[in-house]
Each structure stands twice: as structure tokens, then as C-alpha cells.
C-alpha atoms as a PDB file:
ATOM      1  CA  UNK A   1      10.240  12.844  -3.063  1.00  0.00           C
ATOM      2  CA  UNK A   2      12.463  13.259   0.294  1.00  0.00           C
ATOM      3  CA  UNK A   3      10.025  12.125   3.485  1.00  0.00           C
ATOM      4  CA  UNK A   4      10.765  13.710   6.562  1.00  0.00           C
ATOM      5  CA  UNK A   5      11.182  11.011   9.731  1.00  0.00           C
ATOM      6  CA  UNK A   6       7.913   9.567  10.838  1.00  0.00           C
ATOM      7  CA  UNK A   7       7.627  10.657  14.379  1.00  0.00           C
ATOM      8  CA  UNK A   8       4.436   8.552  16.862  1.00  0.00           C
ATOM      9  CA  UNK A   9       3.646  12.014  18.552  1.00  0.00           C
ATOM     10  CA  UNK A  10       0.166  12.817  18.269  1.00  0.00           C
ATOM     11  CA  UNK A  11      -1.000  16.439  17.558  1.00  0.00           C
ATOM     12  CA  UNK A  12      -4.576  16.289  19.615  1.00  0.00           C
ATOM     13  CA  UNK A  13      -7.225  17.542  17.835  1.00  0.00           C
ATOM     14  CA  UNK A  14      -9.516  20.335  18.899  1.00  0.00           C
ATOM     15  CA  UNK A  15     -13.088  19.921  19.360  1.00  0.00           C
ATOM     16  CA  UNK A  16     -13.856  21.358  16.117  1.00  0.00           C
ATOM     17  CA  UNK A  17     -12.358  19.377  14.035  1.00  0.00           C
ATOM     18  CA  UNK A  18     -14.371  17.217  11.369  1.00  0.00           C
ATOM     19  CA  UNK A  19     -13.397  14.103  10.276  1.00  0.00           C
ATOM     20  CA  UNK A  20     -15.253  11.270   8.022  1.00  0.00           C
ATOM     21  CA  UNK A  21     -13.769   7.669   7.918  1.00  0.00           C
ATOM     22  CA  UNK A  22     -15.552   5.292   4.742  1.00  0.00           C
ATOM     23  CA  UNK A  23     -16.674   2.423   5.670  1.00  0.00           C
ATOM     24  CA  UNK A  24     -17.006   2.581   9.413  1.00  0.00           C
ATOM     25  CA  UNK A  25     -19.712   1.057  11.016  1.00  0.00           C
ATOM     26  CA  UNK A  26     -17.353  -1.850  11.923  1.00  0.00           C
ATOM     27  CA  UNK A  27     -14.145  -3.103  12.060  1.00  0.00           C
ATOM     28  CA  UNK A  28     -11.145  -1.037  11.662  1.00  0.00           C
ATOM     29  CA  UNK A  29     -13.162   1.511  10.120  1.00  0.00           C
ATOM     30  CA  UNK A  30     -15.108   1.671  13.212  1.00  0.00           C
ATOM     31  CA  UNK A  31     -12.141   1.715  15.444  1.00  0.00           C
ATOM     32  CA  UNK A  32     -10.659   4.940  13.815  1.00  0.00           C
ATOM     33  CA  UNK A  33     -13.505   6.476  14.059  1.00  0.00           C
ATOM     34  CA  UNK A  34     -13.798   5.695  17.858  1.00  0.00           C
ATOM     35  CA  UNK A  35      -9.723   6.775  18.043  1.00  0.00           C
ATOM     36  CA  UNK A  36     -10.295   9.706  16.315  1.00  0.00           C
ATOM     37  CA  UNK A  37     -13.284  10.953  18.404  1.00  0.00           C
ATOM     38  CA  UNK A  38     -11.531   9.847  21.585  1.00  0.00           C
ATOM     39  CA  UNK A  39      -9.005  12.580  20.429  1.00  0.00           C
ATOM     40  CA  UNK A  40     -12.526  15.146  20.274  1.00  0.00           C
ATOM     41  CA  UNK A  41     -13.080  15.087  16.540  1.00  0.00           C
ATOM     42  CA  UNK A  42     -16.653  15.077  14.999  1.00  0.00           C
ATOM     43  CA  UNK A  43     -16.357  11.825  13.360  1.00  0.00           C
ATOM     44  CA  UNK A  44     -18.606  11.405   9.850  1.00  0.00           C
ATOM     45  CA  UNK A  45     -19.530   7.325  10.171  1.00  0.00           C
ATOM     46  CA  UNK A  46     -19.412   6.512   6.124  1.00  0.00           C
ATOM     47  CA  UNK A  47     -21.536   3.473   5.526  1.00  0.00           C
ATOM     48  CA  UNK A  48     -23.665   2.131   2.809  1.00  0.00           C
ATOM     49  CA  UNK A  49     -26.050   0.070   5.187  1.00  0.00           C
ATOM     50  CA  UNK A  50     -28.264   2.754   6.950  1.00  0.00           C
ATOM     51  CA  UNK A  51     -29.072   0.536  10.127  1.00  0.00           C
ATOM     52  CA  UNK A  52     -25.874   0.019  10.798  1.00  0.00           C
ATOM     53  CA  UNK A  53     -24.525   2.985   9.986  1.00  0.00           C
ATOM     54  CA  UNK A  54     -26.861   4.011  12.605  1.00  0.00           C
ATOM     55  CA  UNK A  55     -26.154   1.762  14.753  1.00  0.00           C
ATOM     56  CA  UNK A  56     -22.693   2.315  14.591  1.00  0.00           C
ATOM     57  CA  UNK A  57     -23.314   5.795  15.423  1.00  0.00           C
ATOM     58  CA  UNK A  58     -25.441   5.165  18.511  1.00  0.00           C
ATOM     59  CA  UNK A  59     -22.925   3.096  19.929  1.00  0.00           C
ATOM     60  CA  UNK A  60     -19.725   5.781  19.234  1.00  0.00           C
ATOM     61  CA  UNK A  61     -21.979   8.466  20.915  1.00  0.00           C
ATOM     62  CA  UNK A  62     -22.606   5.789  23.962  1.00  0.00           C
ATOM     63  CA  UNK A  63     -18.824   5.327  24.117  1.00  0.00           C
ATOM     64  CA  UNK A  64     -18.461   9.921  24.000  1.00  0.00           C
ATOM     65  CA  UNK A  65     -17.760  10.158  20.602  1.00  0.00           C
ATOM     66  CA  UNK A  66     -19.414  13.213  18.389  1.00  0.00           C
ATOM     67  CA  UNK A  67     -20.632  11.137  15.841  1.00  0.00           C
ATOM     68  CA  UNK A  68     -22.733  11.796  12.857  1.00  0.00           C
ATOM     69  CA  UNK A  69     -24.230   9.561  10.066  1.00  0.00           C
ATOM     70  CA  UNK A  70     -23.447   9.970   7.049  1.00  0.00           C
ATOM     71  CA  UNK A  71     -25.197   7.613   3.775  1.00  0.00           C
ATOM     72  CA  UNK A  72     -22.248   6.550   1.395  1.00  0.00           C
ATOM     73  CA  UNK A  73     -21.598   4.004  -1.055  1.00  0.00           C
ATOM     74  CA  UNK A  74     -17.545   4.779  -2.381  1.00  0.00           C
ATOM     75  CA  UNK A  75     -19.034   2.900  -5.990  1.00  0.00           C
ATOM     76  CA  UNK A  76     -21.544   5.637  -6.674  1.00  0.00           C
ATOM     77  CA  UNK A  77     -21.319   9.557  -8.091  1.00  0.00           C
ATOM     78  CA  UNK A  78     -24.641  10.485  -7.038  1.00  0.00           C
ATOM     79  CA  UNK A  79     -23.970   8.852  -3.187  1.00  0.00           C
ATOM     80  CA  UNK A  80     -20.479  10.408  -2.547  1.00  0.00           C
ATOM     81  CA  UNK A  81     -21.944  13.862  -3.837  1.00  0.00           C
ATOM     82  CA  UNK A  82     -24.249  13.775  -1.534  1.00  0.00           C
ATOM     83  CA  UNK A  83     -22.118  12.813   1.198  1.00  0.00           C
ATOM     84  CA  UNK A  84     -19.739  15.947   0.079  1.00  0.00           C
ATOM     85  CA  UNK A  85     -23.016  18.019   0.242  1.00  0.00           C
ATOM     86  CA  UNK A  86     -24.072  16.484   3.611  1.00  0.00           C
ATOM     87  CA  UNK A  87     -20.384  17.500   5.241  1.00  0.00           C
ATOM     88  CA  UNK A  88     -20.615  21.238   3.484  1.00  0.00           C
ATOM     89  CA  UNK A  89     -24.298  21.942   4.771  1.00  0.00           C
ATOM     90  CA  UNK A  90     -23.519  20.531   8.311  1.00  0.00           C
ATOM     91  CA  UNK A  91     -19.754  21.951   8.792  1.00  0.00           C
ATOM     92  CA  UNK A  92     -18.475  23.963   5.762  1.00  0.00           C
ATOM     93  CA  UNK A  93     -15.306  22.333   5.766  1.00  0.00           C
ATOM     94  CA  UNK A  94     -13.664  18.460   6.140  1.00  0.00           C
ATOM     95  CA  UNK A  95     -10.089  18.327   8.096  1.00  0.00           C
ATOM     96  CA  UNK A  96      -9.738  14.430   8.138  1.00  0.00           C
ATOM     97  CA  UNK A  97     -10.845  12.016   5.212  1.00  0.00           C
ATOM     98  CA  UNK A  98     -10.175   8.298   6.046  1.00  0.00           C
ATOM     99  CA  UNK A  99     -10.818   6.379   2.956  1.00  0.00           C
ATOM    100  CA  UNK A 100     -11.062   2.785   4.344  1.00  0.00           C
ATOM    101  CA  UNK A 101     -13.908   1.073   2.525  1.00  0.00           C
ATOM    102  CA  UNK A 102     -12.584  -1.903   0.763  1.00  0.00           C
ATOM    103  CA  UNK A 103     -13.435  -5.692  -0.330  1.00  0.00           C
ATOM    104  CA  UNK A 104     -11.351  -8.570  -0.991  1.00  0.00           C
ATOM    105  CA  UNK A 105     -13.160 -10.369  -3.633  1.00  0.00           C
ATOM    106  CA  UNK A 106     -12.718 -13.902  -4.119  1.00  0.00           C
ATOM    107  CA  UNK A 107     -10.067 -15.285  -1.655  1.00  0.00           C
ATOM    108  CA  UNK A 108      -7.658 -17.049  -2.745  1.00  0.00           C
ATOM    109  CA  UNK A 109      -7.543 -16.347  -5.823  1.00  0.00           C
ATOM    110  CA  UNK A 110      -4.915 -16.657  -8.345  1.00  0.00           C
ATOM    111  CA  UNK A 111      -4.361 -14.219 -11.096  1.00  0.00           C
ATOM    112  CA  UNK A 112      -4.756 -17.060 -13.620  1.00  0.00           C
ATOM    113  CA  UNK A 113      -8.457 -17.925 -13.128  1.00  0.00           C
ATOM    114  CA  UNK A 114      -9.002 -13.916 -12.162  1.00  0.00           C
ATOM    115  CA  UNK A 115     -12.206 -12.644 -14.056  1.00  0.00           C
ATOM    116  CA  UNK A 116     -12.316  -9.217 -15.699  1.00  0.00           C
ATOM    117  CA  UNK A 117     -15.396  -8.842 -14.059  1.00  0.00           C
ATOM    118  CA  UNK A 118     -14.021  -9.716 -10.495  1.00  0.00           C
ATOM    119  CA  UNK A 119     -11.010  -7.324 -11.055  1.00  0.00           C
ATOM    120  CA  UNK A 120     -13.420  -4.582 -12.184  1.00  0.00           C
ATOM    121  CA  UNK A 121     -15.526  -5.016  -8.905  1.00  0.00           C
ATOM    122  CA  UNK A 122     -12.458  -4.769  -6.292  1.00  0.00           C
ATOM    123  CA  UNK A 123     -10.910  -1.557  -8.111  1.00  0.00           C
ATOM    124  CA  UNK A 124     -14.094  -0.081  -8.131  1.00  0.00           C
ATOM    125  CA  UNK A 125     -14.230  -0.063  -4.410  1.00  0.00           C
ATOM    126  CA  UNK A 126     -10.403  -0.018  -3.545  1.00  0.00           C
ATOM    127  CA  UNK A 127      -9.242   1.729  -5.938  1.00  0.00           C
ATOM    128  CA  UNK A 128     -11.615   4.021  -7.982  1.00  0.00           C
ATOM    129  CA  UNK A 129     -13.891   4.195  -5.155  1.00  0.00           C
ATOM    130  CA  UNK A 130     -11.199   6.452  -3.037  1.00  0.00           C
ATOM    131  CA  UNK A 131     -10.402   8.120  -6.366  1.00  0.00           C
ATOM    132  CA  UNK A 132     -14.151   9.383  -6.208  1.00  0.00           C
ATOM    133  CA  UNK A 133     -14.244  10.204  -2.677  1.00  0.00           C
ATOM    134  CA  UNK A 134     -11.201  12.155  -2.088  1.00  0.00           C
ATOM    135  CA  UNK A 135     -11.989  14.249  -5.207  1.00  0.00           C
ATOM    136  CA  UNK A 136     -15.435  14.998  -4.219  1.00  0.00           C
ATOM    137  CA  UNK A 137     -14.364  16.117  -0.709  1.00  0.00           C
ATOM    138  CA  UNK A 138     -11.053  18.454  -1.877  1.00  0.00           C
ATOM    139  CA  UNK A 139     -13.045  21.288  -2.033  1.00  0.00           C
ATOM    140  CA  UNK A 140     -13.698  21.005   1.573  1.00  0.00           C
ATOM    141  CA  UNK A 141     -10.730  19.457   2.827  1.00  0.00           C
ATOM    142  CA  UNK A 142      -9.056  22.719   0.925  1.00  0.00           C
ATOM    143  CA  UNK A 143     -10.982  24.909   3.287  1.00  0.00           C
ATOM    144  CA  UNK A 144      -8.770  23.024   6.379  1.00  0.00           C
ATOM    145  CA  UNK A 145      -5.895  24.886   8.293  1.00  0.00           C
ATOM    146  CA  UNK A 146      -4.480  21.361   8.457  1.00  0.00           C
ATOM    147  CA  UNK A 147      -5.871  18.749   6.313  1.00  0.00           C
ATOM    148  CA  UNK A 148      -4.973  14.743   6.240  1.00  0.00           C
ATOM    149  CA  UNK A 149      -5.790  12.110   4.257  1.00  0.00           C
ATOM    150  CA  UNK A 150      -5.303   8.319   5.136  1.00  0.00           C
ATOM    151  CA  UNK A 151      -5.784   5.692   2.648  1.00  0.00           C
ATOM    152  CA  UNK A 152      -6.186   2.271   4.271  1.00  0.00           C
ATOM    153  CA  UNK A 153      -3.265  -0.261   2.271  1.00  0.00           C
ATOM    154  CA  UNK A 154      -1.520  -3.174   3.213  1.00  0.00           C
ATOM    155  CA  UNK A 155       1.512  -4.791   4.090  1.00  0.00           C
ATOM    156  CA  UNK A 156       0.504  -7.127   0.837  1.00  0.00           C
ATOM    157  CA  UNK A 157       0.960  -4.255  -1.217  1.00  0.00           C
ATOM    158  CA  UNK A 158       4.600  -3.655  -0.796  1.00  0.00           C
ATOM    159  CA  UNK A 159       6.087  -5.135  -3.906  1.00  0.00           C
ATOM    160  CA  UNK A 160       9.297  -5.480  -2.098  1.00  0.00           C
ATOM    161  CA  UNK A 161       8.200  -7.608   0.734  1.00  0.00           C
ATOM    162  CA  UNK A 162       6.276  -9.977  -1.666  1.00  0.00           C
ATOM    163  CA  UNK A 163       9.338 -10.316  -3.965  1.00  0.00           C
ATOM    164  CA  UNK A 164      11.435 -11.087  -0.823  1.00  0.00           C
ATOM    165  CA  UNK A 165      12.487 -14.695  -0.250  1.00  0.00           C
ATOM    166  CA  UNK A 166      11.324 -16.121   2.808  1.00  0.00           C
ATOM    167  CA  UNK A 167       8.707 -13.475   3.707  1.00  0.00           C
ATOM    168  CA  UNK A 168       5.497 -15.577   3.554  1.00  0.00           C
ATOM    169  CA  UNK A 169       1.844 -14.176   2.862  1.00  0.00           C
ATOM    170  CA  UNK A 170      -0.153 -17.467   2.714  1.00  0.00           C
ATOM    171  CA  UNK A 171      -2.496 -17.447   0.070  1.00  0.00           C
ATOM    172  CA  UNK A 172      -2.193 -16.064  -3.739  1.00  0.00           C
ATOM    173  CA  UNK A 173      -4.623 -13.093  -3.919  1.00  0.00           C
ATOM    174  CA  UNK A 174      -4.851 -11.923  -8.233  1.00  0.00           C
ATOM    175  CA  UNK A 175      -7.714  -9.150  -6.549  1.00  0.00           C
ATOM    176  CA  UNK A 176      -7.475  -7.178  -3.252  1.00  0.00           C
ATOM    177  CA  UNK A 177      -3.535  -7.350  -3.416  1.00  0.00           C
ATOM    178  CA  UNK A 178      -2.510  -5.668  -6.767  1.00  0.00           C
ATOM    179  CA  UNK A 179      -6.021  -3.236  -5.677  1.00  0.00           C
ATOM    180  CA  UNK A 180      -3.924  -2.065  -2.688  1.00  0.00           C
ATOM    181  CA  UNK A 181      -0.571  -1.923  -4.849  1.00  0.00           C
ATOM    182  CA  UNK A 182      -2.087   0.110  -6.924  1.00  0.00           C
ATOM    183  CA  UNK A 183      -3.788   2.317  -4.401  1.00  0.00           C
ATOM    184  CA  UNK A 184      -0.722   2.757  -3.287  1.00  0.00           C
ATOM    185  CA  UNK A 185       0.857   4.323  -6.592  1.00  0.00           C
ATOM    186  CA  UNK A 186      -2.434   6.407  -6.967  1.00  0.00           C
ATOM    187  CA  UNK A 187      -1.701   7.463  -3.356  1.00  0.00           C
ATOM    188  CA  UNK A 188       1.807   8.764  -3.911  1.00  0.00           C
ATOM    189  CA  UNK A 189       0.730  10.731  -7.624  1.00  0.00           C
ATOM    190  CA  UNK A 190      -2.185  12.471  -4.788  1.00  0.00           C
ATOM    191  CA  UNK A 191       0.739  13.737  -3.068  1.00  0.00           C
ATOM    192  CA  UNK A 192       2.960  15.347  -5.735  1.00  0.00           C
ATOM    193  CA  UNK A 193      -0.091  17.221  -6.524  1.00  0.00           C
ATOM    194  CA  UNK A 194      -1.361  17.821  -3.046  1.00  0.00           C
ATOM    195  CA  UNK A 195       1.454  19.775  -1.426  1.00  0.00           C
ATOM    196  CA  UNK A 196      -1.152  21.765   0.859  1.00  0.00           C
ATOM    197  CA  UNK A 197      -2.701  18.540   2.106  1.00  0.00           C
ATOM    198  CA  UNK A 198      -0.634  15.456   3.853  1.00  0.00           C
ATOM    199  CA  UNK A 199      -1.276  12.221   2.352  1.00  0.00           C
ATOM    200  CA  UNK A 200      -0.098   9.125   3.402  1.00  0.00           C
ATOM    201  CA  UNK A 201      -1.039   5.210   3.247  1.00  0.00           C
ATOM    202  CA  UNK A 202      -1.814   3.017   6.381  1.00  0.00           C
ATOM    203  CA  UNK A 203      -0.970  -0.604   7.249  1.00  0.00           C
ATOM    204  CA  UNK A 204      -3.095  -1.750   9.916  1.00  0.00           C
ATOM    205  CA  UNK A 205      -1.478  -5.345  10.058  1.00  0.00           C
ATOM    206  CA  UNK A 206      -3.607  -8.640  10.136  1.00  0.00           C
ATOM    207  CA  UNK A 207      -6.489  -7.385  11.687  1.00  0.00           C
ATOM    208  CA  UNK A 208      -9.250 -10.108  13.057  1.00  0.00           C
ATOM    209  CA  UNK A 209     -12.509  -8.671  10.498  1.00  0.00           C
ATOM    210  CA  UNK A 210     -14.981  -9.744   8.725  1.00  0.00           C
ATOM    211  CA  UNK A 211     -12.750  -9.441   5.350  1.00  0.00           C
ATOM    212  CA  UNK A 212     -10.325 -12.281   6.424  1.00  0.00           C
ATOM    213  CA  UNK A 213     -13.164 -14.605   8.373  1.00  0.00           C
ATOM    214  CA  UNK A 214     -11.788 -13.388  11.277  1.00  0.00           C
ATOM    215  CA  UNK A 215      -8.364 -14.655  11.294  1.00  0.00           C
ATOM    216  CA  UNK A 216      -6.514 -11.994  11.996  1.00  0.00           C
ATOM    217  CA  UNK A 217      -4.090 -11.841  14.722  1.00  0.00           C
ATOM    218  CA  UNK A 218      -4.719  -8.088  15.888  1.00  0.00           C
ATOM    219  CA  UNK A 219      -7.917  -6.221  17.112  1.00  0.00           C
ATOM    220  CA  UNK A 220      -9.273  -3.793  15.024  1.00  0.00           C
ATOM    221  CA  UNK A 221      -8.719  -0.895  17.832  1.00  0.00           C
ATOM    222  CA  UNK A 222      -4.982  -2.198  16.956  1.00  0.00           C
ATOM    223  CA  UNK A 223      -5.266  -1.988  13.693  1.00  0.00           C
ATOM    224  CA  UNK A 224      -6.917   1.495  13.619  1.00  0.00           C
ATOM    225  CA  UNK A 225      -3.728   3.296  15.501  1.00  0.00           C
ATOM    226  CA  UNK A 226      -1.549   3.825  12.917  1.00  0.00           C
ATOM    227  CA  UNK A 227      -4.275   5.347  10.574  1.00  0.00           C
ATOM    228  CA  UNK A 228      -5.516   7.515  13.604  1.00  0.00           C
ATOM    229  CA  UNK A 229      -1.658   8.965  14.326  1.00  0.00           C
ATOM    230  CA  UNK A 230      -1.554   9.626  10.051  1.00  0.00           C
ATOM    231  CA  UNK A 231      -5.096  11.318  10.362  1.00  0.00           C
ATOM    232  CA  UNK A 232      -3.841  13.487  13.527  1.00  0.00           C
ATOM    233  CA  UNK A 233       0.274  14.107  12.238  1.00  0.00           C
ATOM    234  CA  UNK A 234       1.801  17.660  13.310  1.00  0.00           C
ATOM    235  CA  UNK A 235       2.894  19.977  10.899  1.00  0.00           C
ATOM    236  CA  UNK A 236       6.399  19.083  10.466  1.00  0.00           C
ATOM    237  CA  UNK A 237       4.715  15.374   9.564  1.00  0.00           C
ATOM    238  CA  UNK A 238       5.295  13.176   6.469  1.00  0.00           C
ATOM    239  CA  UNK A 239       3.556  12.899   3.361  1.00  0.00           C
ATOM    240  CA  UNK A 240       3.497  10.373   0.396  1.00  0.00           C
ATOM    241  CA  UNK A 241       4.727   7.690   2.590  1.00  0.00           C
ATOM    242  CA  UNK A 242       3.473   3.747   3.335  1.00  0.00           C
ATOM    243  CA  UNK A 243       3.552   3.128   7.384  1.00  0.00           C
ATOM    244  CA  UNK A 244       2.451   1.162   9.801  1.00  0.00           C
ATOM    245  CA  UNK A 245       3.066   1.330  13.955  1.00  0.00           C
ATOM    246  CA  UNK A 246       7.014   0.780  13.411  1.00  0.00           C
ATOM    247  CA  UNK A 247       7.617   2.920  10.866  1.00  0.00           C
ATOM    248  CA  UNK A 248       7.846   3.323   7.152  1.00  0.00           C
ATOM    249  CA  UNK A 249       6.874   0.276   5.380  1.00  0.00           C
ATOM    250  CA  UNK A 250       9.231  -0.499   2.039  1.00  0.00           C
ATOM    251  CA  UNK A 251       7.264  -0.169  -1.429  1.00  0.00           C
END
């Protein structure tokens, strides 16, 4: 697949567009919702938790931002078809879908005392669970003039800069890194298929959250920018492609 040159420049969105970002009622997730509706989007707050999914909402709509609630869990059917439903009944169509619910799992962990079990949990969310979201919400994404999808990865993912020698990623992880690896391979097979919708993965750097106990050396509204520009590229944008604020990102 030949990528066209990532360009920075921002298409603004217009006041009717619709966007939903999983797993944003903090964090990054939160912060591309707030980008996103700083842009004038109706931004869809995914979050299991219904207080603070609420919450979260109160506080986006305190800040400006056209924000609505929206109940979902990225590990059920029944929860993501309902969210589907929700965005249909309210707005008839979806022109954003951030998929950036994840976990870690155990941390470190190496791949030698990896359960089955543990794997199982951290696909379901990183992995399957953005399988079962963006497939539930194609329909409406399909009814877009200009649909995006963002898939929240990882510098960790990038085969090449693990195999490199003297790039350094502290700890082993046998869970949430090969997750976002393969994420990204599920990503790419999305966009051979997808050629009416752009597709792309996001590398928000090492964000201070609640997944890495804070430690990150970024904000989260830092973080967020690179998956807001993907959510909001131009026409003659990229798909299929791993990036982060400088650029493409090597697999």
C-alpha cells in the first residue's frame, strides 16, 4: 500500500459533525474528546462507568464542548449495539470513531509466566474489543461524507523499534505490547478493505495516566493531538499508516 505524505494541517470540522471516542471519561481519551469538540464536533463520551461517564460529560460541556453520554463496555455485544443504536436514534450517522479503550494487564510481565487467561483479557479489550466496535458502527460511519477512524497504538508496538539495538523500553510487557502489535496488523487489513473510510493508528507517546501509575512524561492533552489531527485529516490525507506528532512511525 503507497501512503501519501502525512501533512499536520487540520481540516476544522463543522458543527455537525459527530464523533464518539471509547473510553473517554479520562485521560487521553478524555483529551480527544475535549480536542475534538474544541474543533465543534458533537463528541459521544464512551465509558463503561456511568458516573463518570457523566461526569466526564458535565465537565466537557463546562469547558464548551457538545458532549453526549454514551453507556459502552468495548467487551460486550449487547453494550456496543446499543451504543450503535444510541448514535443512529440521536444523529443517523457517525463521522469520527476513536477506538481508545484499552488495559495493560499485569505490568511487567514477561511472556514466560504470561497466563492464557491474562492474554485473553487484554485482546479482548485491545484488540477484539475495537474489532466489535468499529464493525458495529460501519453502518453509520458509511453514511459519512468523510469518515475517520483512529485506533489508539503505541510506539511499543513497532516491531522495528523494539528489535533495534539501543532503543530502550524499560520493562518486558508479554500483554498490552504484542495487543497493540497486533492491533496494529488488524488496523492495516481495516484499510485494504475500507477504501471509502481513512484509517490510521495513533501514538500518543508516554502519556502521564492512570495505565502507567502516572509516569508518563507527557500530558494527556499532549498525547491526544496526534489522534485528534488523524480523526480531523483532509481529503488528500493518509490511510493505513502508524503516526505520531513527527510523522510516520516505522512498523
Amino acid at each position: 500500500m503507497v501512503l501519501k505524505p502525512f501533512t499536520t494541517t487540520i481540516e476544522f470540522m463543522s458543527e455537525n459533525t459527530i464523533a464518539l471516542v471509547t473510553g473517554a471519561n479520562k485521560g487521553i481519551g478524555y483529551a480527544i474528546a475535549a480536542g475534538l469538540g474544541a474543533l465543534g464536533a458533537s463528541v459521544g463520551v464512551g465509558a463503561r462507568d456511568s458516573q463518570r461517564g457523566e461526569e466526564a460529560v458535565a465537565k466537557l460541556r463546562a469547558e464548551g464542548v457538545d458532549a453526549f453520554f454514551v453507556p459502552l463496555d468495548v467487551t460486550s455485544d449487547e453494550s456496543v449495539a446499543s451504543a450503535a443504536s444510541l448514535v443512529e436514534e440521536r444523529f443517523g450517522r457517525l463521522d469520527a470513531l476513536v477506538n481508545n479503550a484499552a488495559i495493560t494487564g499485569a505490568w511487567p510481565a514477561e511472556p514466560s509466566i504470561v497466563t492464557a487467561a491474562s492474554m485473553r483479557e487484554v485482546l479482548e479489550t485491545n484488540v477484539i474489543g475495537v474489532i466489535r466496535v468499529t464493525n458495529a458502527l460501519l453502518p453509520l460511519l458509511r453514511r459519512s461524507d468523510r469518515a475517520r477512524i483512529v485506533n489508539l497504538s503505541s510506539h511499543l508496538a513497532s516491531l522495528t523499534l523494539q528489535t533495534t539495538p539501543g532503543v530502550e523500553f524499560g520493562e518486558v510487557s508479554g500483554t498490552y505490547t504484542p495487543s497493540k502489535t497486533f492491533l496494529n496488523a488488524v488496523t492495516v487489513q481495516y484499510a485494504k478493505e475500507l477504501t471509502d473510510i481513512k484509517i490510521n493508528l495513533a501514538c500518543p507517546g508516554y502519556v502521564a495516566t492512570d495505565l502507567n501509575g502516572f509516569r508518563g512524561t507527557s500530558t494527556p492533552a499532549d498525547g491526544a493531538k496526534i489522534a485528534v489531527k488523524l480523526a480531523t485529516l483532509p481529503d488528500d490525507g493518509p490511510t493505513g499508516g502508524l503516526f505520531d506528532d513527527a510523522g510516520s512511525v516505522p512498523w
